[in-house]
Protein backbone atom coordinates (compact mmCIF):
# COMPACT_ATOMS: atom_id res chain seq x y z
CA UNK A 1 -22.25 1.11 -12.96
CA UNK A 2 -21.27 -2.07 -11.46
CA UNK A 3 -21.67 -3.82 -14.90
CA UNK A 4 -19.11 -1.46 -16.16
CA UNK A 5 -16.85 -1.83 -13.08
CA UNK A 6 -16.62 -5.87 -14.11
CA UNK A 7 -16.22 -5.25 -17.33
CA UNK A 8 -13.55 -2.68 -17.19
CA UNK A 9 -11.96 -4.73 -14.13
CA UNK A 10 -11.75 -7.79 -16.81
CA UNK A 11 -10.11 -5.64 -19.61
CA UNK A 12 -7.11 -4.39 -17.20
CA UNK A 13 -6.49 -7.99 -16.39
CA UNK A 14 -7.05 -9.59 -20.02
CA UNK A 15 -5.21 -7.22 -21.66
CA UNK A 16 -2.40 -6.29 -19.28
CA UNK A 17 -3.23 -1.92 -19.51
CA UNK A 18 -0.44 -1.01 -18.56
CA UNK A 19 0.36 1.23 -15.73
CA UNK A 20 3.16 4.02 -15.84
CA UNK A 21 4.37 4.26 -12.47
CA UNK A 22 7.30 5.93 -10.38
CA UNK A 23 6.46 4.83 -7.23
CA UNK A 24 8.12 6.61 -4.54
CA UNK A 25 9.57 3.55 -3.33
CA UNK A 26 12.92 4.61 -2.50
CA UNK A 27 14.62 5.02 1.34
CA UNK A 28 14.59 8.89 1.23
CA UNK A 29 11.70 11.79 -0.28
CA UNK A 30 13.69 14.08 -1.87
CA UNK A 31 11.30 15.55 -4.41
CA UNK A 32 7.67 17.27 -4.02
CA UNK A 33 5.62 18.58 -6.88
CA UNK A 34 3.10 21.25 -5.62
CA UNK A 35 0.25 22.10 -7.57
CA UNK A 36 -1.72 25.43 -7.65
CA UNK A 37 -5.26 24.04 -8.98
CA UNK A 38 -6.65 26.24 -12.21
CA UNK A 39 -5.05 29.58 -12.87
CA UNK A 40 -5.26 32.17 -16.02
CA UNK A 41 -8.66 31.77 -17.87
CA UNK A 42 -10.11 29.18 -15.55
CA UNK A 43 -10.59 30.70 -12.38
CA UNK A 44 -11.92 27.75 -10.37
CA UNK A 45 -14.81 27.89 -7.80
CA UNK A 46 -15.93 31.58 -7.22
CA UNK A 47 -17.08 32.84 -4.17
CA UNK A 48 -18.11 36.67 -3.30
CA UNK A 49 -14.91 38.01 -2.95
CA UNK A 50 -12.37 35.39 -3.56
CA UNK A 51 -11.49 32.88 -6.77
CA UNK A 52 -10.25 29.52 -6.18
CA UNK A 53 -7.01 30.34 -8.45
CA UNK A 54 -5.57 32.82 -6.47
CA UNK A 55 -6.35 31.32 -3.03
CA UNK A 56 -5.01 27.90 -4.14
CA UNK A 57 -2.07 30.12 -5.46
CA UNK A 58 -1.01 31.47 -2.33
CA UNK A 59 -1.22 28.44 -0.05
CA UNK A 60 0.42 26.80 -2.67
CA UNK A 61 3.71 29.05 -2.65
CA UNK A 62 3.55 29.41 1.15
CA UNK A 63 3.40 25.46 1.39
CA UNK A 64 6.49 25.41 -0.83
CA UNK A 65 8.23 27.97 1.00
CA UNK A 66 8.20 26.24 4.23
CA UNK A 67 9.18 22.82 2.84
CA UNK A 68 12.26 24.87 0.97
CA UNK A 69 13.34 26.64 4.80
CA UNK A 70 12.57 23.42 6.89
CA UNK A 71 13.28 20.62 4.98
CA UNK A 72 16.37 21.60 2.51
CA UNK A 73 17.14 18.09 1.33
CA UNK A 74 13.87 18.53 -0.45
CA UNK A 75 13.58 19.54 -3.89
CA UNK A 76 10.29 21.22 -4.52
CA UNK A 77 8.62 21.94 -8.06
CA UNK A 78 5.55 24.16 -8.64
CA UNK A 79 3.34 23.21 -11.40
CA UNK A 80 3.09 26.75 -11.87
CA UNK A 81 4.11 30.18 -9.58
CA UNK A 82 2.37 32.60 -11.41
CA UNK A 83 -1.73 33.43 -12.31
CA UNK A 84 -1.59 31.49 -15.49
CA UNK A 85 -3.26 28.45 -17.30
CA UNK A 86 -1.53 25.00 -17.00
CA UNK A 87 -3.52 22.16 -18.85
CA UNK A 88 -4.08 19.33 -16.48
CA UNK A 89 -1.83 16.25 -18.27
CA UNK A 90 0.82 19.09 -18.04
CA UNK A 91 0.75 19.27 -14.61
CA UNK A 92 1.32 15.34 -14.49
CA UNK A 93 4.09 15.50 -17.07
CA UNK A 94 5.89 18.22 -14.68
CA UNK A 95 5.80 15.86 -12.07
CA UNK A 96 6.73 12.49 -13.99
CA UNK A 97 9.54 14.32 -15.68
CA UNK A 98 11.10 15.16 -12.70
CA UNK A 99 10.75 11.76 -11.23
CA UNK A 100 8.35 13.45 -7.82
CA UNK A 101 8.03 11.43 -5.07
CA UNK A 102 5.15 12.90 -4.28
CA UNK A 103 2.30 15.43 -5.98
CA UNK A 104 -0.15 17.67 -3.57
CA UNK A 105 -2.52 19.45 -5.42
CA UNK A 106 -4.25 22.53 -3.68
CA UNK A 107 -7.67 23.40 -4.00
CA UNK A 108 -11.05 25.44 -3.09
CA UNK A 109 -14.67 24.39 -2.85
CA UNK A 110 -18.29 25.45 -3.13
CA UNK A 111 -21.71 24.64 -3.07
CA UNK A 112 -24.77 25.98 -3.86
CA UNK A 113 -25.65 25.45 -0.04
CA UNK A 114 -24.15 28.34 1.72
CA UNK A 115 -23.90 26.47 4.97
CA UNK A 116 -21.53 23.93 3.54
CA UNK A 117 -17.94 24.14 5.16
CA UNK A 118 -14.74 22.44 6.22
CA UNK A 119 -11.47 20.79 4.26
CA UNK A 120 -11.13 17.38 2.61
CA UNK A 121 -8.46 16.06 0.99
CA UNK A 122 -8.82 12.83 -1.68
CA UNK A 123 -6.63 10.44 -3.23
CA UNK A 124 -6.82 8.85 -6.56
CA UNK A 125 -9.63 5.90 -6.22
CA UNK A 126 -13.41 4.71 -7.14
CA UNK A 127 -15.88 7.53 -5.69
CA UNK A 128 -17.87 6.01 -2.78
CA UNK A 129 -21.03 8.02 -3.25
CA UNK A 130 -22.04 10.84 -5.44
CA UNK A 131 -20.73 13.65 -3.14
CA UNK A 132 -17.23 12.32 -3.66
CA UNK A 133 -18.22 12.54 -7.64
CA UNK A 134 -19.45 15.88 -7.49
CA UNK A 135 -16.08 17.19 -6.49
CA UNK A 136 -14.03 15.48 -9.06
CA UNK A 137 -16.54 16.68 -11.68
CA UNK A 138 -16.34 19.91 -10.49
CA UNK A 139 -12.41 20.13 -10.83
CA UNK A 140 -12.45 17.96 -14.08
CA UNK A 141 -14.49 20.50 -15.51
CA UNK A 142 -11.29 22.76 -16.21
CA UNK A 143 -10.26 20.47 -19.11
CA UNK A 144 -13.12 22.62 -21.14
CA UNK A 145 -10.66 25.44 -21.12
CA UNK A 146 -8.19 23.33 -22.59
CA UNK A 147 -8.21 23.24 -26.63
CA UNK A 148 -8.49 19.66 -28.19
CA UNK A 149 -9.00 17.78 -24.51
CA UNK A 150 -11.03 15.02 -26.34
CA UNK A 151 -7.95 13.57 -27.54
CA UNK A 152 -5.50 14.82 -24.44
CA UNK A 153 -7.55 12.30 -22.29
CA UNK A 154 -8.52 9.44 -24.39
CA UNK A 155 -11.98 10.90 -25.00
CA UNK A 156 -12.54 11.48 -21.53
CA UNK A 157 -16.29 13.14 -20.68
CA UNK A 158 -15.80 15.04 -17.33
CA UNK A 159 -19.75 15.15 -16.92
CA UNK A 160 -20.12 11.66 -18.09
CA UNK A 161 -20.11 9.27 -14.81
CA UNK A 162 -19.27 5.83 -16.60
CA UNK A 163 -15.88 7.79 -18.18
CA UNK A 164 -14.59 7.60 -14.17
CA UNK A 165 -14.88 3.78 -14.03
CA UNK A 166 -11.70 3.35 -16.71
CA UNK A 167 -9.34 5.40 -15.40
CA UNK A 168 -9.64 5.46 -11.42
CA UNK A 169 -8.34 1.80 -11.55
CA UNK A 170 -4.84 2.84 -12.16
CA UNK A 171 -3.86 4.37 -9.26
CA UNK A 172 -4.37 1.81 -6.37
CA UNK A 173 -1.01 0.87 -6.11
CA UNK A 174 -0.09 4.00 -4.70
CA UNK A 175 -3.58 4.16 -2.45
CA UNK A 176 -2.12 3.06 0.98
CA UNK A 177 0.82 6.20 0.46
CA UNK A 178 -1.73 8.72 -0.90
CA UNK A 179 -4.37 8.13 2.12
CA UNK A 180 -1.29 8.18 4.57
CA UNK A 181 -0.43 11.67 4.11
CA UNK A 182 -4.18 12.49 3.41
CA UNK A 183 -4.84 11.79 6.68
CA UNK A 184 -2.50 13.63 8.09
CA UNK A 185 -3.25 16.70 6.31
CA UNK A 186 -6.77 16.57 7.40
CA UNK A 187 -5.54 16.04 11.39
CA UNK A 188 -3.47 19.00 11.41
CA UNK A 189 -6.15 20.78 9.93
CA UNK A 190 -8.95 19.52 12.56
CA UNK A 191 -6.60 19.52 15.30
CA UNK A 192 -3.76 22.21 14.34
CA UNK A 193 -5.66 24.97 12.66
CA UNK A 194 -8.98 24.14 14.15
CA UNK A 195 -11.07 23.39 10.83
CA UNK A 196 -13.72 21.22 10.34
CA UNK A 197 -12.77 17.46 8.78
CA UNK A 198 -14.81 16.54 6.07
CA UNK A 199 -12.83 13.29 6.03
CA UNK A 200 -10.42 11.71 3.45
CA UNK A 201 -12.15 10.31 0.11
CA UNK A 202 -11.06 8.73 -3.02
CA UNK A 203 -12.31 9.79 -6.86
CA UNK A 204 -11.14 10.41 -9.85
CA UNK A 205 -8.98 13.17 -10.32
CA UNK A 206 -7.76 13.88 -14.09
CA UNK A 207 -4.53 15.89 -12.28
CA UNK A 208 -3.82 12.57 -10.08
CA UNK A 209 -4.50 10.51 -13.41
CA UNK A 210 -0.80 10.93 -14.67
CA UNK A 211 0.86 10.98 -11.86
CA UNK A 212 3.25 8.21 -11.68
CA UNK A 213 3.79 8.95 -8.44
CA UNK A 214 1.21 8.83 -5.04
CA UNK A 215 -0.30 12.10 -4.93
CA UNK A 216 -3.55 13.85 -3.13
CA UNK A 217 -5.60 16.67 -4.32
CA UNK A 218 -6.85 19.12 -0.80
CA UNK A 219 -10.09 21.02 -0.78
CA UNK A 220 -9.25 23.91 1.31
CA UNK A 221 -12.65 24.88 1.99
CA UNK A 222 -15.59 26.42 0.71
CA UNK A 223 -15.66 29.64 -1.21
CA UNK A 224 -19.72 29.49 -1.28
CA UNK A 225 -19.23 29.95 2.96
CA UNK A 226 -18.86 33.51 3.73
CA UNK A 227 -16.82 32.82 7.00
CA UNK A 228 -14.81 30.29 5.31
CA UNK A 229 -14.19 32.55 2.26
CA UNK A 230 -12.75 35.49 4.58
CA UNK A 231 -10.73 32.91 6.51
CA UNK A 232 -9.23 31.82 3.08
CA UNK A 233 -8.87 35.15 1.85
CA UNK A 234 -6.83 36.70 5.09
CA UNK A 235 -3.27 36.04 5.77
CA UNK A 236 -3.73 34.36 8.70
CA UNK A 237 -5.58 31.85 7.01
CA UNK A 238 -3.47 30.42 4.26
CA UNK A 239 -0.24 30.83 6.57
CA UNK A 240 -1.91 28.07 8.61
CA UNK A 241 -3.36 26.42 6.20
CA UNK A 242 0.11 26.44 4.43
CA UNK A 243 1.61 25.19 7.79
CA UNK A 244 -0.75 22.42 8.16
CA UNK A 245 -0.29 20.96 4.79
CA UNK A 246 3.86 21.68 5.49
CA UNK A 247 3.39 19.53 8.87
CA UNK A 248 1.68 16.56 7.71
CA UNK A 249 4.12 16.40 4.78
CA UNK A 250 6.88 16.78 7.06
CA UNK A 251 5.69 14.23 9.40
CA UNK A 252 4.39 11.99 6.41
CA UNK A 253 8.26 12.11 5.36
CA UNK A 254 10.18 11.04 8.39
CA UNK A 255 7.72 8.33 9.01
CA UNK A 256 8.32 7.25 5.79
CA UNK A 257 12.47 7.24 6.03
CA UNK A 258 12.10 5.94 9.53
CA UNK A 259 10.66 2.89 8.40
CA UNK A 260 13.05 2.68 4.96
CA UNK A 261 16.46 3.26 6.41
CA UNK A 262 19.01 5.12 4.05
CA UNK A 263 20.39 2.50 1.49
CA UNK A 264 22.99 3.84 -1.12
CA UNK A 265 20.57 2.38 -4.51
CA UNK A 266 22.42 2.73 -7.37
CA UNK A 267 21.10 3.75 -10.32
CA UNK A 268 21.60 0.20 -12.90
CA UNK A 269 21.12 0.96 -16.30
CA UNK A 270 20.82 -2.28 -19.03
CA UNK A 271 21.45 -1.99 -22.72
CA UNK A 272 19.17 -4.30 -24.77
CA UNK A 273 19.05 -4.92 -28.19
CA UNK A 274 21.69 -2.42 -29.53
CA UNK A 275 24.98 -3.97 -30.84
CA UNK A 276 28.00 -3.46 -28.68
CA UNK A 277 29.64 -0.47 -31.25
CA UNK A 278 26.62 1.15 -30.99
CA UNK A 279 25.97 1.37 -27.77
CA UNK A 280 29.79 2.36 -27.15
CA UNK A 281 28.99 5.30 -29.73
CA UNK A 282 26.19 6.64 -27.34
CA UNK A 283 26.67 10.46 -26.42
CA UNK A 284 26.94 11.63 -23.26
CA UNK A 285 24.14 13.24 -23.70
CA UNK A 286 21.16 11.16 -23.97
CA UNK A 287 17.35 11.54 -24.87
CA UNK A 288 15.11 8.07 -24.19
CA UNK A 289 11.15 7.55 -24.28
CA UNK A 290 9.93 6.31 -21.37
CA UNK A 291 7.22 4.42 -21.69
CA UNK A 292 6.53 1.63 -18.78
CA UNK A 293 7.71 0.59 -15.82
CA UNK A 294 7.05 -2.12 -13.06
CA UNK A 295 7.68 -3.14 -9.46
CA UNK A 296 8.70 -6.82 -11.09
CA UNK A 297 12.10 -7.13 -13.87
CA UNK A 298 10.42 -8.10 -17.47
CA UNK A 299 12.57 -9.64 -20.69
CA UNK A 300 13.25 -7.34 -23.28
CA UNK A 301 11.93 -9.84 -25.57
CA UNK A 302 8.64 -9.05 -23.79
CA UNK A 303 5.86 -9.75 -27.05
CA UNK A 304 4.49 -5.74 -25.27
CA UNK A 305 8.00 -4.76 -26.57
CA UNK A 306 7.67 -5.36 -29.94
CA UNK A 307 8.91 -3.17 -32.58
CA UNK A 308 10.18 -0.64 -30.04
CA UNK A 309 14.05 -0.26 -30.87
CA UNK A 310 17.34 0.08 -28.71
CA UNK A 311 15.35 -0.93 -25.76
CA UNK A 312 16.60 -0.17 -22.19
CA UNK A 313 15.68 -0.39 -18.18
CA UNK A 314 17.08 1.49 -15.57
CA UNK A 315 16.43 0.80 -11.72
CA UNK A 316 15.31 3.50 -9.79
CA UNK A 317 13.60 3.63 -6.14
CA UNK A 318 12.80 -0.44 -6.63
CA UNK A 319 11.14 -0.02 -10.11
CA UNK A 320 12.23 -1.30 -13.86
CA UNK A 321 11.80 1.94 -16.21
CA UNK A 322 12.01 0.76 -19.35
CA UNK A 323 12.87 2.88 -22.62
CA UNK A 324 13.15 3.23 -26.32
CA UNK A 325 15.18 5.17 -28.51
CA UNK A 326 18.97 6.99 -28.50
CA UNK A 327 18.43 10.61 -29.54
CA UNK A 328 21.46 13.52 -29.24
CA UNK A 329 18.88 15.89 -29.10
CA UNK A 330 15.61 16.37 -27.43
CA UNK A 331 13.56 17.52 -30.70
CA UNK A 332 14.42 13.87 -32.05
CA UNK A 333 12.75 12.41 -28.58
CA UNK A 334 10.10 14.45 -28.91
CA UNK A 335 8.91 13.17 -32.16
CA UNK A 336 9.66 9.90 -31.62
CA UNK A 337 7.31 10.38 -28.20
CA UNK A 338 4.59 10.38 -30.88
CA UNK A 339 5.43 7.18 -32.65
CA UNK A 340 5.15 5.56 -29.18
CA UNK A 341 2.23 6.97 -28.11
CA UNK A 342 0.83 6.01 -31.10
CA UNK A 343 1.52 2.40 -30.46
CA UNK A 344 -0.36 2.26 -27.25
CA UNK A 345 1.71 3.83 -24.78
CA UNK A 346 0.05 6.95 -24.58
CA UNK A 347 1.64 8.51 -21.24
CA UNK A 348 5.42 7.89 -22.87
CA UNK A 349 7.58 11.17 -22.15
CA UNK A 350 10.96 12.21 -23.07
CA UNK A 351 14.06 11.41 -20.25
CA UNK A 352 17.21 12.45 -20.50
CA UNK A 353 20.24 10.82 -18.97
CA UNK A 354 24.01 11.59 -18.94
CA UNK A 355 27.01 9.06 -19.29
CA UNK A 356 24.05 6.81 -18.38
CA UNK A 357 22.82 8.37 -14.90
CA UNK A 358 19.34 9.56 -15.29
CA UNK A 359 18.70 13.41 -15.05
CA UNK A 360 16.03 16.22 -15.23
CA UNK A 361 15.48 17.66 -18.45
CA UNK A 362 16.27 20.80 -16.82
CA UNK A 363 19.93 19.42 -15.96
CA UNK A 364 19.65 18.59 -19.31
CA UNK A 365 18.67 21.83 -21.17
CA UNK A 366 21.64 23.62 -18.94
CA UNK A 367 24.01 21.17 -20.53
CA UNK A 368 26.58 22.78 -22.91
């Protein structure tokens, strides 16, 4: 294992892998992606009475809820609201699309050791010890319901150890952010809701892969506990469970604009290698691939850029975004996504902007 640790540690810095990011970097957190873990065919952990699907459901929503009432200058997103499947890159996508500053996705455990209770909550990082592992295994596992995973994640085996070693090494940069509000989450469930800590951890998540954006994945608790299952199950329970996870993200948020007073950024957009009638003959309208971006201004003439037309970079929350393509509509980005995936930037997703301000694609779909 540590062989492969050098050896994969030597690759990221020969070959410059490159990292998609979105760091939350900005003076203000304006938009939370929540995620319901599993959902439709994959039901999650299963306990006597409860699955971890609808549990995670329902803590989910009530989490959202109270962010919506409490903190209104906060947009939040649910990677999904109903009992259905969502493929785990999707749930990434959702969140990089809408340019989240942060990604919490809710979970349930078990064990084959009845006894085993109490909530963790992990951030994207190298597993410490094989407990750690288990977990992420566990919730990796739901890739089997998805059809043609193999290629989704790079050939990614979910049982096979080693395959964690490649892909864990791409999140650090957001580490210090993710274990802040893990930390809090698991001291307002200790000392607000009166559940035992099982501590804060770091593996490797497949849902917290994609995320270009800090993010932490909560256990709940154990469904395999038959107190802990009822407490999950009731009312009571996922109201303060909801609460908790609503007051460490609340807490995690001030903190966070406390120490980044309010600045007016302003979205910079630069046009690259597109002649001057061209770019004047842009449409409003505006479909781009986005397909890197880092905390540090690169050339357009970067040798990684080549053969990538009508490159661009916008600024946003202190990072370069850098993009490809002009389309009017977003069928053309879509299938130009796949010529740039195919070129090595494999997490490159459509963005839309209009008269050169980046928006959602939903602004952009409701666009006449």
């Amino acid at each position: 294992m540590k062989r492969l640790l050098r050896i994969a540690i030597v690759l990221l810095l020969t070959f410059g892998i490159f990292i998609h990011l979105n760091a939350q970097r900005g003076s203000r957190i304006t938009t939370v992606v929540i995620d319901a873990g599993h959902g439709g065919k994959d039901p999650g952990a299963v306990g006597k009475h409860a699955k971890e699907k609808n549990i995670a459901l329902a803590v989910a929503l009530k989490t959202g809820k109270y962010i919506e009432e409490y903190l209104p200058d906060v947009k939040v997103i649910y990677t999904r609201s109903t009992d259905r499947f969502v493929e785990l890159y999707k749930r990434a996508q959702i969140a990089n699309e809408a340019n989240a500053d942060f990604f919490i996705s809710i979970h349930c455990n078990a064990n084959k050791n009845s006894s085993a209770y109490g909530s963790e909550t992990y951030a994207m990082g190298l597993h410490k010890n094989n407990a750690n592992l288990n977990v992420a295994m566990k919730e990796n596992a739901a890739i089997t319901f998805e059809e043609d995973a193999g290629s989704a994640y790079e050939g990614f085996d979910a049982n096979s150890p080693e395959s964690y070693i490649r892909f864990t090494l791409f999140q650090n940069i957001f580490l210090d952010q993710s274990l802040d509000l893990a930390n809090k989450i698991q001291h307002q469930f200790k000392d607000r809701v009166g559940r035992k800590s099982r501590g804060v951890h770091q593996a490797g998540f497949l849902v917290l892969w994609r995320t270009a954006m800090p993010g932490v994945l909560i256990e709940l608790g154990f469904l395999s506990n038959p107190t802990e299952e009822k407490f999950l199950l009731s009312e009571k329970g996922q109201v303060f469970m909801a609460s908790a996870i609503y007051r460490a993200f609340k807490a995690y948020k001030l903190e966070y604009e406390k120490e980044n007073k309010p600045v007016v950024v302003k979205q910079i957009v630069k046009e690259g290698n597109l002649p001057a009638e061209i770019i004047e003959s842009i449409a409003d309208l505006d479909y781009r691939i986005q397909f890197y971006t880092s905390p540090m201004q690169l050339v357009l003439s970067d040798p990684r850029f080549k053969n990538l037309p009508g490159l661009t970079y916008y600024l946003h929350n202190g990072l370069y975004k850098y993009t490809t393509g002009h389309f009017s509509s977003a069928d053309q980005a879509v299938k130009y996504q796949s010529v740039v995936r195919e070129k090595g930037f494999t997490d490159a997703f459509v963005v839309a902007f209009m008269k050169g301000e980046r928006i959602t694609m939903k602004q952009a779909r409701e666009v006449k």
